[in-house]
Protein backbone atom coordinates (compact mmCIF):
# COMPACT_ATOMS: atom_id res chain seq x y z
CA UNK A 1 0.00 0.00 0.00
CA UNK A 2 0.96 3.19 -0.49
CA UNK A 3 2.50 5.47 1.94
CA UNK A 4 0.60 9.01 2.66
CA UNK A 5 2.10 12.07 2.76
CA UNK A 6 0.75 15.08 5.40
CA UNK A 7 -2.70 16.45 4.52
CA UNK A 8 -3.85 13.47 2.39
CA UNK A 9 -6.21 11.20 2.85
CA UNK A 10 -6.20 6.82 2.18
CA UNK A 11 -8.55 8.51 -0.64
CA UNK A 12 -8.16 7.06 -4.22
CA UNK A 13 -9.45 9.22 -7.42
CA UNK A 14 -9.77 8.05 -10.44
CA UNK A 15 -12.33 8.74 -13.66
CA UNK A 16 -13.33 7.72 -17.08
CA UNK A 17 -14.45 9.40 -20.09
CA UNK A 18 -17.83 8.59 -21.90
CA UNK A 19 -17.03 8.31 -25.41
CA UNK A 20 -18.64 4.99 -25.69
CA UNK A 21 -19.24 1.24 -24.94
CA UNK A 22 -16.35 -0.26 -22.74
CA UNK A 23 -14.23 -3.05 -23.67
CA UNK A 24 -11.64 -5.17 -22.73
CA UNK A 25 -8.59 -3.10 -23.12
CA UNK A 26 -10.90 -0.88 -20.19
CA UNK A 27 -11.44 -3.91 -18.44
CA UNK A 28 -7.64 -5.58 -17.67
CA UNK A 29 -6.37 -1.84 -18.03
CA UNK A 30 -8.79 -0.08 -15.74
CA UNK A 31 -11.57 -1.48 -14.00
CA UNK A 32 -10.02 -4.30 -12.22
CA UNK A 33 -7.35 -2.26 -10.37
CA UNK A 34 -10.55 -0.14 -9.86
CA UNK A 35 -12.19 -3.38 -7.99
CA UNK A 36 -9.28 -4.49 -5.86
CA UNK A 37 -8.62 -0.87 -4.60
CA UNK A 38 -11.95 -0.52 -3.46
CA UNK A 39 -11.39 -2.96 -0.55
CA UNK A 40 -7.72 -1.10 0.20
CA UNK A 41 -8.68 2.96 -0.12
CA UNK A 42 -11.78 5.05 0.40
CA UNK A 43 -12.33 5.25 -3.27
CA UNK A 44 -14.22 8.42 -5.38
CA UNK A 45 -14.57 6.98 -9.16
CA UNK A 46 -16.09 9.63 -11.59
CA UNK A 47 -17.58 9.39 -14.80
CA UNK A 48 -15.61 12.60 -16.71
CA UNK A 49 -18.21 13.64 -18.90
CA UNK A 50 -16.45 17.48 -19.16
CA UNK A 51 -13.40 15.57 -19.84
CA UNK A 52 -15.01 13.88 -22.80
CA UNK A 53 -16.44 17.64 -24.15
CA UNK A 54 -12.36 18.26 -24.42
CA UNK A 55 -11.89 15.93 -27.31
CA UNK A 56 -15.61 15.12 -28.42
CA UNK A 57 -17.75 18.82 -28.18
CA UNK A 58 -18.93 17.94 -31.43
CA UNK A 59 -20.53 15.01 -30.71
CA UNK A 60 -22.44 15.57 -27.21
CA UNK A 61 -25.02 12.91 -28.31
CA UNK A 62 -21.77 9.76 -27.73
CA UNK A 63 -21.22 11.56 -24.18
CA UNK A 64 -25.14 11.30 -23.43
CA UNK A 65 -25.39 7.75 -24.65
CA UNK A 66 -22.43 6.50 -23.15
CA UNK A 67 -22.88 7.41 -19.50
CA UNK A 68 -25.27 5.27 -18.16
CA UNK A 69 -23.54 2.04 -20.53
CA UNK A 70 -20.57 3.04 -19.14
CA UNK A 71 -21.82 2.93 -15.61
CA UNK A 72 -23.86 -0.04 -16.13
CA UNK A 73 -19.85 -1.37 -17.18
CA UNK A 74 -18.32 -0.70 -14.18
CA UNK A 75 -21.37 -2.13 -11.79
CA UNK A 76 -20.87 -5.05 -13.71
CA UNK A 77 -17.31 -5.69 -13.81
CA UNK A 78 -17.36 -5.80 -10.09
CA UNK A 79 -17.38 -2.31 -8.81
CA UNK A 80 -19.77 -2.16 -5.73
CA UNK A 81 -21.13 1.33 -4.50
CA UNK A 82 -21.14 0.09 -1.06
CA UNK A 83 -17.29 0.37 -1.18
CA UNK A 84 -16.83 3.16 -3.35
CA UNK A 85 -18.03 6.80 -4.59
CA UNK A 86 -19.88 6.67 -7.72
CA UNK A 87 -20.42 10.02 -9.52
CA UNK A 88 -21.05 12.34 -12.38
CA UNK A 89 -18.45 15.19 -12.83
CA UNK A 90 -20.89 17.80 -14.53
CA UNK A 91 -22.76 17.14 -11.34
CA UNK A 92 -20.36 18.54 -8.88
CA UNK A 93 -19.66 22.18 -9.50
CA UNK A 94 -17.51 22.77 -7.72
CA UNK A 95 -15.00 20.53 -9.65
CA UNK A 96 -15.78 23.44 -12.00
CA UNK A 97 -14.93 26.76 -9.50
CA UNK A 98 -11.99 25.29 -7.87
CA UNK A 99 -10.86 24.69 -11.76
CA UNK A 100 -11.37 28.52 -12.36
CA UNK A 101 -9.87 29.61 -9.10
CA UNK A 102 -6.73 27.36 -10.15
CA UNK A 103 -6.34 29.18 -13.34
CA UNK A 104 -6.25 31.91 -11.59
CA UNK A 105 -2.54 31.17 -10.49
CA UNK A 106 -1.31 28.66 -13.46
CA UNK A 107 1.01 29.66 -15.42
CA UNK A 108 0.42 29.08 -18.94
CA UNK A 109 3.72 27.70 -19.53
CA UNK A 110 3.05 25.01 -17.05
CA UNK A 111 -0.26 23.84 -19.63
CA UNK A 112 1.89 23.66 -22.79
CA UNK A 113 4.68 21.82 -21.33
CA UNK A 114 2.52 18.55 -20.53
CA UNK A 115 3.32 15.98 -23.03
CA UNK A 116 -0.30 14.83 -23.90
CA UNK A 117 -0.83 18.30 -25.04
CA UNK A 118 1.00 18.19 -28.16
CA UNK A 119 1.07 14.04 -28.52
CA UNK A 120 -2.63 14.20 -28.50
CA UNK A 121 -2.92 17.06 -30.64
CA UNK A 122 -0.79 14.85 -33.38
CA UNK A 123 -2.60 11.58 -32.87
CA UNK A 124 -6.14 13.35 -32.89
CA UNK A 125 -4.93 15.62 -36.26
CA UNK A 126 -9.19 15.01 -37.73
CA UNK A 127 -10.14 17.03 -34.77
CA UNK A 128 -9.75 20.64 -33.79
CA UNK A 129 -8.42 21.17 -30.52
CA UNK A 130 -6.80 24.51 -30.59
CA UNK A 131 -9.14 25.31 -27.66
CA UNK A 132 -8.72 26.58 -24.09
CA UNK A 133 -10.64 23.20 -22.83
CA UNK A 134 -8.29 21.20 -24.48
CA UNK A 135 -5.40 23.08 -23.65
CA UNK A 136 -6.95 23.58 -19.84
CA UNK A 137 -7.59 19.56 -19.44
CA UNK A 138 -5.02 18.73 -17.05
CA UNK A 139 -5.83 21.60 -14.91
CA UNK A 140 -9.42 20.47 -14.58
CA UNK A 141 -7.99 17.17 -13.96
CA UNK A 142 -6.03 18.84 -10.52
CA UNK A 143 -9.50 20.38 -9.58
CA UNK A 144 -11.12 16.89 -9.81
CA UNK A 145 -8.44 15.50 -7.81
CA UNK A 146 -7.75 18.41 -5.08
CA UNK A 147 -11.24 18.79 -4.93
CA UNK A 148 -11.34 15.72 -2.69
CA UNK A 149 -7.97 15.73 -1.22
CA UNK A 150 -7.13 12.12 -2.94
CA UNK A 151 -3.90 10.88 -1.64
CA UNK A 152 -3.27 8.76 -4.38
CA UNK A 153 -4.32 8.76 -8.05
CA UNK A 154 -3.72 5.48 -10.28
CA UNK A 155 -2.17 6.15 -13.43
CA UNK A 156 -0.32 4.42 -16.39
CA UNK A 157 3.02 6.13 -16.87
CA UNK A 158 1.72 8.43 -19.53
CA UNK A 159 -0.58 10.26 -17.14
CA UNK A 160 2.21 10.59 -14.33
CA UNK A 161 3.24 14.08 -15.57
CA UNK A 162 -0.80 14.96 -14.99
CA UNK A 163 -0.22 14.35 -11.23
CA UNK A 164 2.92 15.84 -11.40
CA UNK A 165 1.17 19.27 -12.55
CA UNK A 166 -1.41 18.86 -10.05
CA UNK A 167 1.64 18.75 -7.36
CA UNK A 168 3.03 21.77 -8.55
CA UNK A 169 -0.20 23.35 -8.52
CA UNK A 170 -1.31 22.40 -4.95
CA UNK A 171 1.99 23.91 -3.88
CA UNK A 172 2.38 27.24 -5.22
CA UNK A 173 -1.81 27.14 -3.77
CA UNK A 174 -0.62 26.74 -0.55
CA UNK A 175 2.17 28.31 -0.93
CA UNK A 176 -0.26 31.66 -1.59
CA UNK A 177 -2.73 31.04 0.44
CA UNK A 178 -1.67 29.22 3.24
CA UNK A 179 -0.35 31.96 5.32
CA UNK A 180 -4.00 32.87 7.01
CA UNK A 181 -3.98 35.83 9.44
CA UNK A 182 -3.13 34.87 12.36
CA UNK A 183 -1.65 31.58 11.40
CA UNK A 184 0.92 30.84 14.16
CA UNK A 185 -1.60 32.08 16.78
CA UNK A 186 -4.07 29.25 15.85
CA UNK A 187 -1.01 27.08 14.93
CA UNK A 188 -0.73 27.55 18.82
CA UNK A 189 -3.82 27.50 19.70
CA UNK A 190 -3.72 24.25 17.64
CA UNK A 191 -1.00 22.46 19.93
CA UNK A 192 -2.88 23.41 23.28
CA UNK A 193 -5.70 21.10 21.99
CA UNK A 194 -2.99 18.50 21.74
CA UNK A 195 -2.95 18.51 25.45
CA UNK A 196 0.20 19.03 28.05
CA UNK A 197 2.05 15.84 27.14
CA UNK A 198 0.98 15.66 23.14
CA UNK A 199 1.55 19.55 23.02
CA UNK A 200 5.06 19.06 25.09
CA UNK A 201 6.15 16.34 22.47
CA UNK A 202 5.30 17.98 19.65
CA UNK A 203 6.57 21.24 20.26
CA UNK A 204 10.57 19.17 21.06
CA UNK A 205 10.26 17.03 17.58
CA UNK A 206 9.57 20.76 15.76
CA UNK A 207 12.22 22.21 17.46
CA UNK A 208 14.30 19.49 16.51
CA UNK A 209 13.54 19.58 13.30
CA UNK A 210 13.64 23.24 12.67
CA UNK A 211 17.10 23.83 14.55
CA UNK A 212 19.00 20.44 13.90
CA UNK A 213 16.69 19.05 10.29
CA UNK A 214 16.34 16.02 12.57
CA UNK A 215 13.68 14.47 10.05
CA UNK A 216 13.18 11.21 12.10
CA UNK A 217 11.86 14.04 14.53
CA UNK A 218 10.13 15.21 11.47
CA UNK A 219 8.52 12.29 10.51
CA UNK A 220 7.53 11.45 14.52
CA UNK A 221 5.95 14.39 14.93
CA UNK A 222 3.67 13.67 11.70
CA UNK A 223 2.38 10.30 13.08
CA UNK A 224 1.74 11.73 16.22
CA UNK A 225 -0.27 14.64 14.20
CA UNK A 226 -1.73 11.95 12.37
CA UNK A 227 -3.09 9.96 15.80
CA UNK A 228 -4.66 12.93 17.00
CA UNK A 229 -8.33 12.44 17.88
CA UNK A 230 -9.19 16.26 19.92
CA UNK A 231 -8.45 18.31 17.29
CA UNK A 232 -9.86 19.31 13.65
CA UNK A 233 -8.89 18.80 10.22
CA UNK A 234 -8.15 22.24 10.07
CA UNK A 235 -6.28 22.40 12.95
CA UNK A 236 -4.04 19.04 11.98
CA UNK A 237 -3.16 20.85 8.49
CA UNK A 238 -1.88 23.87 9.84
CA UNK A 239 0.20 21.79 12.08
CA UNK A 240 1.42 19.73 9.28
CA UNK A 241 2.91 23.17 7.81
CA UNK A 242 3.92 24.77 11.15
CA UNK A 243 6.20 21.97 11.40
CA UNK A 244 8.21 22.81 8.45
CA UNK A 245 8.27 26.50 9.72
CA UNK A 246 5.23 27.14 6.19
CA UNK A 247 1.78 27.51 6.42
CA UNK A 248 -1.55 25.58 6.11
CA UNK A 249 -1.65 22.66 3.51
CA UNK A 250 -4.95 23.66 2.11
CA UNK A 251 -4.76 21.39 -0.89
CA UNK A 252 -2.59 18.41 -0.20
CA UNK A 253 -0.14 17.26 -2.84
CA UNK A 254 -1.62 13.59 -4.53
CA UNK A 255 0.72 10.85 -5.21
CA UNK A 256 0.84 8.74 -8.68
CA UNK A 257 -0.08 5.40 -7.73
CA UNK A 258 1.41 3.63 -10.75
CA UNK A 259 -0.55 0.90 -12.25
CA UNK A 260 1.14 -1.79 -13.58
CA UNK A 261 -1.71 -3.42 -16.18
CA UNK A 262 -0.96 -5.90 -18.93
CA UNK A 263 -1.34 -3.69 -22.52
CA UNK A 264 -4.93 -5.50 -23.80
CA UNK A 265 -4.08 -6.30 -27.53
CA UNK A 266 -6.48 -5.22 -30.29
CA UNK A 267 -7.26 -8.17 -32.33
CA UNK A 268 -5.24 -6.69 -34.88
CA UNK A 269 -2.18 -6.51 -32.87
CA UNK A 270 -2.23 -2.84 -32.03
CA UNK A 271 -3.43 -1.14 -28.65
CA UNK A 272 -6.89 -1.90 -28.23
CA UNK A 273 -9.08 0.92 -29.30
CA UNK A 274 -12.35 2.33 -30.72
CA UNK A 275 -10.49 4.32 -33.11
CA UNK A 276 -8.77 1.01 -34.61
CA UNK A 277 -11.91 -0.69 -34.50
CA UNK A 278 -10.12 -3.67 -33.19
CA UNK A 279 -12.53 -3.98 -29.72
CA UNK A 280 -14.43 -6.83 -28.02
CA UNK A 281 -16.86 -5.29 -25.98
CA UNK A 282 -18.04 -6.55 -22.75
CA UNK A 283 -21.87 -6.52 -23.90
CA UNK A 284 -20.65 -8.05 -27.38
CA UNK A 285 -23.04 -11.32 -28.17
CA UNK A 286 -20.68 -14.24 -27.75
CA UNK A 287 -21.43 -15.48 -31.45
CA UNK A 288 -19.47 -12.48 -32.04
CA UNK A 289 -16.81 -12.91 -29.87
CA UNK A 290 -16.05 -15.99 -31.03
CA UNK A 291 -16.67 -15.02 -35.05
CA UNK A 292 -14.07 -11.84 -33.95
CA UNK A 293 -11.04 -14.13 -32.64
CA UNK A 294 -11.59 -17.00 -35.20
CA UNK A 295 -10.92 -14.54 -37.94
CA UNK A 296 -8.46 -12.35 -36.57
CA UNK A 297 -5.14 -12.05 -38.39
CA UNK A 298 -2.41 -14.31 -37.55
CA UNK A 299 1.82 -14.72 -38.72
CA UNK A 300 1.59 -13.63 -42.23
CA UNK A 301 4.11 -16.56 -42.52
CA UNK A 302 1.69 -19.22 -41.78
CA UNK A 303 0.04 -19.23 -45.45
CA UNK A 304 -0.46 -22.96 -45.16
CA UNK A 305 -1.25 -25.60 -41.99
CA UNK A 306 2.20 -27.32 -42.22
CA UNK A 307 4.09 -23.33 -42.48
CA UNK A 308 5.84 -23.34 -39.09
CA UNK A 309 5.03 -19.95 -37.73
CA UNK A 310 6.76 -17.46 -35.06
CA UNK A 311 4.50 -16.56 -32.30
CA UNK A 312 6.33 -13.12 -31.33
CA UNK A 313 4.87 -12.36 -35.03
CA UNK A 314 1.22 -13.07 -34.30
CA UNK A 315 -1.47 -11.07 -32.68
CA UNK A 316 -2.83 -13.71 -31.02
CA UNK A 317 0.38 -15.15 -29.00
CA UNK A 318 -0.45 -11.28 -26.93
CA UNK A 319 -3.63 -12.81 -26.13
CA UNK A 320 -2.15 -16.04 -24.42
CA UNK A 321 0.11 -13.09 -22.65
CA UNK A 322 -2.79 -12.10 -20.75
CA UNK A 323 -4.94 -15.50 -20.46
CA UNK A 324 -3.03 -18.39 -20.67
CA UNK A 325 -0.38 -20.29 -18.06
CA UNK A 326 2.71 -20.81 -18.53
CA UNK A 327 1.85 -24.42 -19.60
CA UNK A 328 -0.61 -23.11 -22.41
CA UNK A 329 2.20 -20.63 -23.33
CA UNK A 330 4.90 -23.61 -24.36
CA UNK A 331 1.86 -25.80 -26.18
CA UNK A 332 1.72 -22.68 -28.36
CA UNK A 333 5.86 -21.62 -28.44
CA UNK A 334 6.71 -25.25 -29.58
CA UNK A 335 3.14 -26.19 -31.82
CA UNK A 336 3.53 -23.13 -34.10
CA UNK A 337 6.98 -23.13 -34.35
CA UNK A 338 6.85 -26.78 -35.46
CA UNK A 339 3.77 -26.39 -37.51
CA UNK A 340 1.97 -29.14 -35.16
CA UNK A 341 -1.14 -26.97 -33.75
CA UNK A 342 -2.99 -24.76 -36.81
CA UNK A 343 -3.78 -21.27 -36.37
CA UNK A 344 -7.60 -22.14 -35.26
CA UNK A 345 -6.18 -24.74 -32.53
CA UNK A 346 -3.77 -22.44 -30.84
CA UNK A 347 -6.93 -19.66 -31.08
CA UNK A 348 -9.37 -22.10 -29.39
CA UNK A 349 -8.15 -21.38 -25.51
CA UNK A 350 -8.50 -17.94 -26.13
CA UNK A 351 -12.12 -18.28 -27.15
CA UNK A 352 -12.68 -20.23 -23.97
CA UNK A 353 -11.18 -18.05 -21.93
CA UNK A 354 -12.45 -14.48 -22.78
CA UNK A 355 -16.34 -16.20 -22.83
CA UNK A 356 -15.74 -17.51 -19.55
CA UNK A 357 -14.01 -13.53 -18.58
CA UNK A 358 -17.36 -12.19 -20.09
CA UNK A 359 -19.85 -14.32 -18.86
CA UNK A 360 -20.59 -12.89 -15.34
CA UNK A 361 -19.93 -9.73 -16.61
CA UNK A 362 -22.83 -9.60 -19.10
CA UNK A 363 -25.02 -11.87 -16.60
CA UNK A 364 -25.00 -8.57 -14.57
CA UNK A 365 -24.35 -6.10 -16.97
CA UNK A 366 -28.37 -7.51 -17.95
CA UNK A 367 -29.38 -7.41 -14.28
CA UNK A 368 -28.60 -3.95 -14.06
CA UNK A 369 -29.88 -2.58 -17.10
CA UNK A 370 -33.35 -3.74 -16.78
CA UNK A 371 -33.53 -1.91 -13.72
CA UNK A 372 -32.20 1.76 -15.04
CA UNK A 373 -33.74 3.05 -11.51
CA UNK A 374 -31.35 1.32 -9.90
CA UNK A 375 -28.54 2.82 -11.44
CA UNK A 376 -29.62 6.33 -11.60
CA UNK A 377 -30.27 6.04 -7.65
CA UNK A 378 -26.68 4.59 -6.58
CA UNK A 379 -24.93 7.63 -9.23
CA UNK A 380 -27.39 9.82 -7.16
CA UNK A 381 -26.29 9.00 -3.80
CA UNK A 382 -22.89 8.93 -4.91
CA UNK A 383 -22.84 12.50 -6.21
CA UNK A 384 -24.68 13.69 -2.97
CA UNK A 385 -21.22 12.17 -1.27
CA UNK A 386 -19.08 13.27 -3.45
CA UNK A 387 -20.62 16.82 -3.40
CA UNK A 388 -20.31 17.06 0.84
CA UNK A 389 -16.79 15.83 0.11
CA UNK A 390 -15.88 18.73 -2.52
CA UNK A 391 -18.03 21.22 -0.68
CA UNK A 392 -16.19 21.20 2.39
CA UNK A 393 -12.61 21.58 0.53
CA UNK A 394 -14.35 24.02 -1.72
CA UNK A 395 -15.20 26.13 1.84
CA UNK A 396 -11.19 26.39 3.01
CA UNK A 397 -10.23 27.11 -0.92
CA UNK A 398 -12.57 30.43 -0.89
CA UNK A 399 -11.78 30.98 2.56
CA UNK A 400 -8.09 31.01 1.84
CA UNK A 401 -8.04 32.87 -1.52
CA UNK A 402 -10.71 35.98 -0.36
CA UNK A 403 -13.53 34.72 -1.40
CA UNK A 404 -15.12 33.23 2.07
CA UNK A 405 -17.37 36.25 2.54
CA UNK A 406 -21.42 35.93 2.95
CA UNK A 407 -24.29 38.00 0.72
């Protein structure tokens, strides 16, 4: 597990865009990290419709359609709302304000430099995105994860500089803000709470740190912040920066939590992807399953049954990659390299196994969308959740910046 710095929460955050019907590469790439975190973290998961208007504002009508399929998905793949935040983004505003108030103090420089912004801009060359949502993305992306104080975020290496831009943000934030009036007097005030022995402590690791950088002292007098039951959250983040002689951590720093999923294979070799049109769904029929990995293309080599082929050259050996054991995996090495298993043989386990992947799936993926109600109700409750959650960080943010007054 992860270790958390000061201010954070054990709170994972992590979304998806709604550009369509999920599919395996989603599946083994996403949604089954998403289902073992949710017994490990206090988990928000969002569906990023605003994220999708970045790349797809001129097709609203996929983002409508694909929301509640999408949800529908991830209830079936295994994610339970009784362990996790389920939510809209649109339906939170203030994902939206803190964004604003963040622009506010990013420097434009910091936007341009993220790599997705110009590798996306390349890969995507049939759509115009020389707009300030596209270029603004990763920002929104810090509001959706400051917004709830996540301590960790789970990300594929390409998204790490995201997180890394939502650091930098948080920082100079606090760096701002974080000096409240009167901040050492309630940083005081703070340590009285403690009580005499707590307060006595903490005050000797602080000085110990600030006079000597003793950082075992440092990191002492974090866990005993972090055991401290009489005093508020408030309270507990200002200590967390009087420690280090700064001010409040209003907006905790988040940490990548890398994700190390197996790359799902399109059936044509490449990523899988909508855009390749190499997908299986995980609502697909399973006639069409099977009628998708019987005919997908194998080692060009292989023109005839006795051709020995090379596996490293086939599409279909990255398929045993992901489903087969390590006994399966020499049955195919030494059968198509000696020509004694045909292409349809060595494609047979993989038939077997991504039915048998699907079938629960789709067993509840039916379950759920013949009661629509159903769904609707557990995205409600989890956007009233996730709306106390952002609300209260949303509070300290205008508080902080000038913007806490009534009328």
């Amino acid at each position: 597990m992860s270790t958390v710095l000061p201010g954070q929460t054990m709170r994972v955050l992590s979304g998806m865009r709604p550009t369509g019907r999920l599919h395996l590469g989603h599946y083994h790439g996403v949604l089954k990290n998403w289902v073992k975190l949710q017994s490990q973290y206090e988990c928000f998961f969002f569906v990023a419709d605003w994220h999708a208007l970045t790349t797809h504002y001129e097709d609203p009508h996929i983002i409508e359609e694909s929301v509640w399929d999408m949800v529908v998905d991830w209830l079936a793949a295994g994610v339970d709302p009784n362990n996790a935040t389920l939510f809209i983004q649109s339906r939170i505003p203030a994902h939206a304000e803190l964004h604003v108030l963040l622009s506010m103090i990013t420097p434009l420089s910091w936007l341009e430099r993220v790599p997705s912004y110009k590798d996306q801009q390349l890969q995507l060359k049939d759509r115009d995105l020389s707009t300030y949502g596209f270029l603004g993305y990763p920002l929104l992306q810090s509001a959706d994860i400051l917004i709830y104080r996540a301590g960790m975020v789970p990300v594929g290496e390409d998204q790490v500089a995201h997180v890394e831009l939502t650091r930098e943000v948080a920082r100079r934030f606090n760096h701002l803000y974080g000096r409240e009036p009167g901040y050492e007097q309630r940083a005081e005030e703070a340590i009285r709470k403690m009580g005499k022995k707590n307060a006595k402590l903490y005050r000797e690791l602080r000085t110990a740190y600030m006079e000597q950088g003793d950082r075992e002292a440092l990191e002492t007098a974090r866990a005993l912040l972090e055991r401290q039951k009489n005093i508020t959250l408030g309270d507990k983040e200002r200590l967390f920066g009087y420690l280090e002689g700064g001010g409040k951590i209003i907006l905790p720093e988040p940490q990548a939590m890398l994700t190390h999923a197996p790359k799902m294979p399109g059936l044509d070799g490449r990523k899988m992807s909508k855009s390749y049109d190499n997908v299986i769904s995980l609502r697909e029929p399973p006639a069409e399953v099977e009628k998708k990995l019987r005919t997908m293309p194998t080692d060009p080599a292989r023109v005839h049954r006795t051709d020995p082929g090379d596996p490293d050259k086939c599409p279909v050996w990255d398929f045993h990659l992901i489903y087969s054991d390590e006994e399966k995996k020499d049955w195919v090495q030494k059968g198509c390299r000696s020509a004694k298993i045909g292409c349809l043989e060595c494609k047979q386990p993989i038939i077997d196994a991504v039915l048998a992947e699907l079938k629960p799936i789709q067993e509840r993926a039916a379950e759920f969308s013949r009661d629509p109600l159903a769904v609707k109700n557990i995205i409600a409750d989890g956007n009233k959740r996730a709306q106390e959650a952002a609300e209260a960080t949303l509070t300290e943010v205008r508080a902080a910046i000038g913007l806490g007054y009534s009328g």
